[in-house]
Protein backbone atom coordinates (compact mmCIF):
# COMPACT_ATOMS: atom_id res chain seq x y z
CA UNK A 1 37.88 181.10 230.60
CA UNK A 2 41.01 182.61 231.86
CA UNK A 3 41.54 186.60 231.61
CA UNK A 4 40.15 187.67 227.92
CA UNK A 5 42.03 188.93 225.49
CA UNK A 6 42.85 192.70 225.60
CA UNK A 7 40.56 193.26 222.25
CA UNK A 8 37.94 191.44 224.34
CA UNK A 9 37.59 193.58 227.79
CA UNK A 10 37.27 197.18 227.99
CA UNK A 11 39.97 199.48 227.51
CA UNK A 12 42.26 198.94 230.33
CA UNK A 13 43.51 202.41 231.28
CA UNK A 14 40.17 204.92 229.58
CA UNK A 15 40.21 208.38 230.15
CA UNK A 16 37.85 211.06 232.18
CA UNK A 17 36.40 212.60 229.46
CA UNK A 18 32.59 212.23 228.99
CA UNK A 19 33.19 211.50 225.35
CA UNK A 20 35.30 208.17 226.55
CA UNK A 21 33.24 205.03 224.58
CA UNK A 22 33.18 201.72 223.83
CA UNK A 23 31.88 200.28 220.80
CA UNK A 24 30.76 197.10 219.40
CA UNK A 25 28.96 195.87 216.24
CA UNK A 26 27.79 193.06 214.50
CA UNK A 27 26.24 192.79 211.25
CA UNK A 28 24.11 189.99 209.63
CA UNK A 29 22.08 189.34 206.50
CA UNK A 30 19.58 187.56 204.19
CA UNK A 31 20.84 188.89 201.26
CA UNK A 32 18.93 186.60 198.54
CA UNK A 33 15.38 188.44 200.74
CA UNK A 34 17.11 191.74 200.29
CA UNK A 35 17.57 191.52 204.72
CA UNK A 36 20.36 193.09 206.35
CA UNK A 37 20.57 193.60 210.30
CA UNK A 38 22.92 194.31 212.93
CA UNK A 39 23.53 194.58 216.51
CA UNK A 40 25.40 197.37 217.23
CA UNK A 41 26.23 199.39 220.98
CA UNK A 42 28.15 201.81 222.67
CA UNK A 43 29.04 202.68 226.28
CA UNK A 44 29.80 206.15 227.56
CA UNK A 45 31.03 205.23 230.86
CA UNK A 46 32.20 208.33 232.20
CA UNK A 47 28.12 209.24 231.55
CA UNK A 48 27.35 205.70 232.99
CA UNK A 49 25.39 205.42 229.41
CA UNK A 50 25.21 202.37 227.02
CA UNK A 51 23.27 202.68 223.53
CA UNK A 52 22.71 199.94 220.88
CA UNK A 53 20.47 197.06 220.08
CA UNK A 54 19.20 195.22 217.02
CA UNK A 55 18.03 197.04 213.88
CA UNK A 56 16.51 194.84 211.27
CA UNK A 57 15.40 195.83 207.27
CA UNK A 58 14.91 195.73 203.61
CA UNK A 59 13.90 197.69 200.91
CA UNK A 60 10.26 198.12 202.46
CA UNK A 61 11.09 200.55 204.94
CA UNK A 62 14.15 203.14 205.08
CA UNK A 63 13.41 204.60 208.57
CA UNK A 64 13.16 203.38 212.70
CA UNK A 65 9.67 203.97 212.09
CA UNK A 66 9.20 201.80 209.15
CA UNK A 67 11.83 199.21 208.72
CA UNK A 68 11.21 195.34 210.02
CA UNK A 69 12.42 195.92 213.52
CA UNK A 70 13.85 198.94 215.31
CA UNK A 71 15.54 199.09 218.81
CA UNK A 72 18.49 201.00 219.07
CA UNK A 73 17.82 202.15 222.39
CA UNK A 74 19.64 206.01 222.83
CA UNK A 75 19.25 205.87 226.82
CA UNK A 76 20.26 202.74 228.84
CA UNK A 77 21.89 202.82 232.06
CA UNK A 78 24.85 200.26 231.61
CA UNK A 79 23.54 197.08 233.46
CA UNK A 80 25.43 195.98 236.85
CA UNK A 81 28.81 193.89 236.25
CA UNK A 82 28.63 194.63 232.56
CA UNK A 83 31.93 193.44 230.44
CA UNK A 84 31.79 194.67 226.29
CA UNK A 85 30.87 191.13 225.69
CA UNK A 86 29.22 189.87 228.54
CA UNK A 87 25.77 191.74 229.84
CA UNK A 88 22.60 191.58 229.61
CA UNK A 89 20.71 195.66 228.57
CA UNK A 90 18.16 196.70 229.71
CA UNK A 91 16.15 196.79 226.25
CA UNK A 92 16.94 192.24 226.61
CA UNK A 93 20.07 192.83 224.37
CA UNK A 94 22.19 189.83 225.81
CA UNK A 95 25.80 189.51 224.17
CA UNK A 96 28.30 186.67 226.03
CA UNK A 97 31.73 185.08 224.58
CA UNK A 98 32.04 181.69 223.78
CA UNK A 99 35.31 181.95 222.59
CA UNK A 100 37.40 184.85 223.05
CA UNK A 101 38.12 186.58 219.83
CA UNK A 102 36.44 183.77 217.85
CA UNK A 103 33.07 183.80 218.92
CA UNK A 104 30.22 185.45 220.27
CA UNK A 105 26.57 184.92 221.41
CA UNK A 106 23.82 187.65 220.27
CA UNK A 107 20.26 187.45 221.98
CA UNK A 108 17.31 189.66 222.46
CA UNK A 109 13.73 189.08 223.38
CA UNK A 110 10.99 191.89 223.29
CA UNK A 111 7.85 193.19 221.15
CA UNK A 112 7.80 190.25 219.88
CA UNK A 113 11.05 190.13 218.26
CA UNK A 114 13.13 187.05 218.67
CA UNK A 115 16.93 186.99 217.92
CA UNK A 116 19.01 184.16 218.84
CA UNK A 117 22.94 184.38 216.35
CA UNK A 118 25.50 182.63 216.83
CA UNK A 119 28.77 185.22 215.41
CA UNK A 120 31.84 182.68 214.31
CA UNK A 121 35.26 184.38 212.81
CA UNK A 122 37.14 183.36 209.88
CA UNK A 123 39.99 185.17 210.43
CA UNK A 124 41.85 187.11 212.49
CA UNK A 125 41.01 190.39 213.58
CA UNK A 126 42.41 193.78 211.75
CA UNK A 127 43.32 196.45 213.27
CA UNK A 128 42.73 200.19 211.62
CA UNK A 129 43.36 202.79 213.52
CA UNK A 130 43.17 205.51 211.32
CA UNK A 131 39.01 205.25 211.11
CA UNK A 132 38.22 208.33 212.68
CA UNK A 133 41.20 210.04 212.50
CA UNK A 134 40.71 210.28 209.21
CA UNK A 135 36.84 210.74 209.47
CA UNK A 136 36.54 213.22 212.68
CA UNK A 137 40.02 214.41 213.14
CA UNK A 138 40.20 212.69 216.31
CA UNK A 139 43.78 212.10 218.29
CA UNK A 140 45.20 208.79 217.89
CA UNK A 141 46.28 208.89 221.77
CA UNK A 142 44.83 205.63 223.65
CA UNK A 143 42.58 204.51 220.93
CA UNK A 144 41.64 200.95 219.33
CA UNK A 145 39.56 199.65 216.14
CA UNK A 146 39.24 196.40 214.50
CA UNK A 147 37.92 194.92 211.83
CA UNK A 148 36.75 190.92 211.37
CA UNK A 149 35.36 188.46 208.96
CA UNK A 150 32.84 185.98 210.29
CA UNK A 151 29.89 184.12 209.65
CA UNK A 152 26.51 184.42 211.88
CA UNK A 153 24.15 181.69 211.85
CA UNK A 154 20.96 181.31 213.95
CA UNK A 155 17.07 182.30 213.94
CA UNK A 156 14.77 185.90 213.82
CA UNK A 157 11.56 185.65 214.81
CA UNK A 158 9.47 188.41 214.42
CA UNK A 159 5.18 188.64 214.24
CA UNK A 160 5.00 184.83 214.11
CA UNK A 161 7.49 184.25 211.08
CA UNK A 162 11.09 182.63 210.87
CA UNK A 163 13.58 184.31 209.46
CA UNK A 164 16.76 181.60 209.02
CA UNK A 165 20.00 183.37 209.05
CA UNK A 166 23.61 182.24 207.54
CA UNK A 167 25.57 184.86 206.24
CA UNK A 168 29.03 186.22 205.82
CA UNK A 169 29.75 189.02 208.21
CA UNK A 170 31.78 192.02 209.72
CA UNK A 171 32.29 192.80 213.28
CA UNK A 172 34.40 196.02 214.23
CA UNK A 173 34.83 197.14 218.07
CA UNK A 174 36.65 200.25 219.53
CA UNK A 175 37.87 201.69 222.16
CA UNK A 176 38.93 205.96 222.34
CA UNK A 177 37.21 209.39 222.81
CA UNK A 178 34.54 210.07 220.04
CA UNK A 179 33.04 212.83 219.48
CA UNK A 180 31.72 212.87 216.15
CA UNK A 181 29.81 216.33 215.49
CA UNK A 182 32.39 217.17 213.32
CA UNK A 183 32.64 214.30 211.09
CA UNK A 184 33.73 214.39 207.21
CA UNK A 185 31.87 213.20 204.08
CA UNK A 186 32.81 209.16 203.46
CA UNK A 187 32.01 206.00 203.46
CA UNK A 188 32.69 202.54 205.17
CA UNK A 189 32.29 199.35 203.48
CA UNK A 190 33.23 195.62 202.95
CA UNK A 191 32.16 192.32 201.05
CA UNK A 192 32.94 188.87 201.60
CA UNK A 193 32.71 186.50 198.86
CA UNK A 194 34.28 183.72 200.57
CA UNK A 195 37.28 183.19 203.26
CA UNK A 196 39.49 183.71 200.84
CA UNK A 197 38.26 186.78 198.79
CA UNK A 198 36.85 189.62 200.85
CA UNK A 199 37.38 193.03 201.51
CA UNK A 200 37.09 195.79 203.81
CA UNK A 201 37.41 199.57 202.73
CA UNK A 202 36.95 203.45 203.74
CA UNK A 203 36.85 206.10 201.63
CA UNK A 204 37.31 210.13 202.11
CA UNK A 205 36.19 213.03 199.53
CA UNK A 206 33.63 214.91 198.23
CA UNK A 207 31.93 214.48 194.54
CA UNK A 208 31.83 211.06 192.79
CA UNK A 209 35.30 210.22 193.40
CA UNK A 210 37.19 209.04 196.77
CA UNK A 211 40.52 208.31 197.87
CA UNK A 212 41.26 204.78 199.39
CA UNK A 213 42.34 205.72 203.37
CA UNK A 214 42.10 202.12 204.90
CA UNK A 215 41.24 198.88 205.58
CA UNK A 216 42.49 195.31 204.09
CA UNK A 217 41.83 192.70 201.02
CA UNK A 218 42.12 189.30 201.46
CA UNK A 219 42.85 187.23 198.09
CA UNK A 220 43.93 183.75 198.08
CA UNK A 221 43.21 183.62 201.88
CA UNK A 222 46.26 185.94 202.52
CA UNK A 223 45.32 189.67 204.19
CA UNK A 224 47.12 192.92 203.82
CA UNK A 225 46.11 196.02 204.81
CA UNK A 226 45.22 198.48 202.24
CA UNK A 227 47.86 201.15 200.65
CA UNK A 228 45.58 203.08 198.66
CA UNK A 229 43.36 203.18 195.97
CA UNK A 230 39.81 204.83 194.47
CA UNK A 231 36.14 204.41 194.75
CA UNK A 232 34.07 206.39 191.34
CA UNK A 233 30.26 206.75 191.50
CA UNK A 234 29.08 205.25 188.28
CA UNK A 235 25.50 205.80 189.57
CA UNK A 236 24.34 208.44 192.29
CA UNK A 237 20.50 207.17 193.75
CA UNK A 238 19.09 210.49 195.08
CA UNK A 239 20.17 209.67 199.07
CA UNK A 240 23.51 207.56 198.52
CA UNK A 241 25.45 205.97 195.19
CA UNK A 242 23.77 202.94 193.87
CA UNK A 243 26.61 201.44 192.12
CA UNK A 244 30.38 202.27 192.13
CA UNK A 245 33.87 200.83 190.96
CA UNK A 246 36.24 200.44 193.29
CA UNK A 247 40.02 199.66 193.15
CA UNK A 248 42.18 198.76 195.75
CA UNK A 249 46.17 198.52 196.41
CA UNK A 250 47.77 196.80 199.13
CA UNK A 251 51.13 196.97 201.41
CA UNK A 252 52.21 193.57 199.38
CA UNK A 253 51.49 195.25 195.64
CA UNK A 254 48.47 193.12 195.31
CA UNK A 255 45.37 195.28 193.49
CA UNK A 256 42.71 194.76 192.76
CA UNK A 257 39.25 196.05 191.08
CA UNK A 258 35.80 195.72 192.12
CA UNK A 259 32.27 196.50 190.80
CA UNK A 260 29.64 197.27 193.68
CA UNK A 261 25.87 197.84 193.71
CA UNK A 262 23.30 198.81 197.04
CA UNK A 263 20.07 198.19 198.01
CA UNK A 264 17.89 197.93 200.94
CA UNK A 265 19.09 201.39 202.42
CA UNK A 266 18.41 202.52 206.07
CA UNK A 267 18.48 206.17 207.34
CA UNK A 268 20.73 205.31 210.39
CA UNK A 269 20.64 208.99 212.89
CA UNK A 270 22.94 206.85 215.99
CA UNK A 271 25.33 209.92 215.94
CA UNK A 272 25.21 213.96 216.34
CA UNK A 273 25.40 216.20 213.50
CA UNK A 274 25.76 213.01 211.05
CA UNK A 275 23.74 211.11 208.83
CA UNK A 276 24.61 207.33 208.06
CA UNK A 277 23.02 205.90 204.99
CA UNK A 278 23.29 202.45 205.98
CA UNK A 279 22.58 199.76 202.72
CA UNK A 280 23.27 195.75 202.14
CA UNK A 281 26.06 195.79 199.37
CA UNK A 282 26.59 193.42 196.47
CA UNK A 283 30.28 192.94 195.21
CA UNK A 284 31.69 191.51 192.08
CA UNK A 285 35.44 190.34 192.17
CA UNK A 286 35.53 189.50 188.73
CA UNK A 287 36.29 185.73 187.36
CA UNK A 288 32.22 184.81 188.63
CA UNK A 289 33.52 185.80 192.31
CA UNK A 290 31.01 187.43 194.36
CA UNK A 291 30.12 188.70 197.61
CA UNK A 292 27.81 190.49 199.81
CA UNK A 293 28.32 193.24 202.71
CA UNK A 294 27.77 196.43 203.90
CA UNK A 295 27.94 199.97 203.29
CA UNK A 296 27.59 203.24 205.21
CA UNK A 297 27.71 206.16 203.56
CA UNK A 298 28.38 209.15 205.92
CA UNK A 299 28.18 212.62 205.61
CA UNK A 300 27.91 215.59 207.78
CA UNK A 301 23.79 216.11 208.60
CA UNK A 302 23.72 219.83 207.24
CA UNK A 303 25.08 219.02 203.69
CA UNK A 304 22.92 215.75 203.43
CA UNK A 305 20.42 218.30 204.58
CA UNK A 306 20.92 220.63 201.29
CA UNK A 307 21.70 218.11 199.05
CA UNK A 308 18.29 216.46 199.89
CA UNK A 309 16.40 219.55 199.83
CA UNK A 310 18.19 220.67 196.74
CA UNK A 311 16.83 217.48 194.91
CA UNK A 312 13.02 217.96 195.96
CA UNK A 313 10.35 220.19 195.62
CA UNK A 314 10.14 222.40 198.08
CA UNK A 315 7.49 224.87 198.50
């Protein structure tokens, strides 16, 4: 295969700090069974740590404990050899390139949960820097994030069912120190309705209304990154928003405006100090265009905290 693309190995020249990682996600979905799933891992090589695995639900169960398949395994050594996209965990998460920056292999085998994906892009990879800068703070200095549209097909097995997937998806990985106790209320999101239309967005701000800080739209196959723009509540569910309206501006003057509704939420706790609210996301483009995705609404765990608390009976 020839030496792999930079975006494709581990950071080249990573610091000593212990907070040094290396991330990597993949989502997937069966969005007409309300199913959305992802593998998604870390390492923390200065701790010699790797976390991550497969997560799979719907609107049955909100929680590890609950939802149709939970193993996002907090304490892994990092297997022998490992590459980001070549290893095999310790938990039977097995990830290997079959083409570099185009495609990737997803496997895992254990409690009787079967996952065998095939992740395919279609298009190129974009880059957005400013993700937790604008979320945590943290330094630009030596850092890397990107952003890709793809499709995953391939098979779940789970309890003796078949679970056929073929979706549109995301993949993001990352390279820089993060540290993430002191993250800011937001939220991270994208839809794809086809190769041509699809977008990827995060938002910053408190209250129903929040300011546009990055990401890209694609329209008429052609991708800019993301200028600006708002995201409004239009409907608040009593853990995260369960429909908002979204416009977006780009660095070519393109904007446009899009109507968004959630489901199938997941209390996601992979990070100190922060709570993800992680649901599948249905997106109207307008014109009979639509598209499904993701969304993770993140806030810092103390104010979800009160704002849950505030909204139930407590005795």
């Amino acid at each position: 295969m020839g030496e792999l693309p930079k975006v494709d190995r581990f950071c080249d020249e990573p610091d000593e700090d212990p907070y040094w990682n290396e991330s990597c996600w993949f989502s997937f979905s069966i969005p007409e069974q309300g199913i959305h799933g992802m593998v998604y891992y870390f390492f923390r090589p200065n701790m010699k740590l790797m976390m991550g695995g497969p997560i799979l639900w719907d609107s049955s169960g909100a929680h590890p404990f609950d939802c149709l398949y939970f193993d996002w395994h907090h304490i892994q050594p990092i297997p022998p050899n490992a590459q980001k996209f070549s290893f095999t965990a310790p938990n039977s998460l097995d990830v290997r390139i079959i083409e570099p920056t185009k495609q990737y292999r997803l496997r895992y085998d254990a409690n009787d949960f079967k996952l065998d994906l095939l992740w395919t892009a279609i298009a190129e990879p974009h880059h957005f820097l400013g993700m937790e800068i604008e979320a945590t703070g943290a330094s630009a200095n030596n850092r890397m994030h990107l952003e890709q549209c793809g499709r995953v097909r391939g098979r779940i097995e789970h309890h003796g069912k078949t679970l056929e997937v073929d979706s549109y998806a995301l993949r993001d990985t990352s390279w820089g120190r993060r540290q993430i106790d002191s993250v800011k209320r937001g939220s991270y999101f994208w839809a794809i309705a086809s190769p041509d239309t699809a977008f990827h967005a995060q938002t910053m701000g408190e209250g129903d209304e929040q300011r546009v800080v990055g990401g890209f739209l694609t329209l008429g196959g052609k991708t800019a990154t993301l200028a600006g723009g708002t995201r409004i509540v239009t409907e608040m569910g009593r853990l995260t928003p369960n429909s908002f309206r979204l416009t977006l501006e780009d660095q070519l003057g393109r904007s446009t405006a899009v109507t968004a509704r959630t489901s199938s939420h997941f209390m996601f706790n992979g990070f100190p100090r922060c709570q993800v609210v992680w649901s599948l996301l249905e997106a109207d483009f307008g014109a009979g265009m639509k598209g499904w995705g993701d969304i993770q609404e993140f806030q810092p765990m103390e104010q979800f905290r009160r704002m849950v608390r505030g909204s139930a009976q407590v005795g």
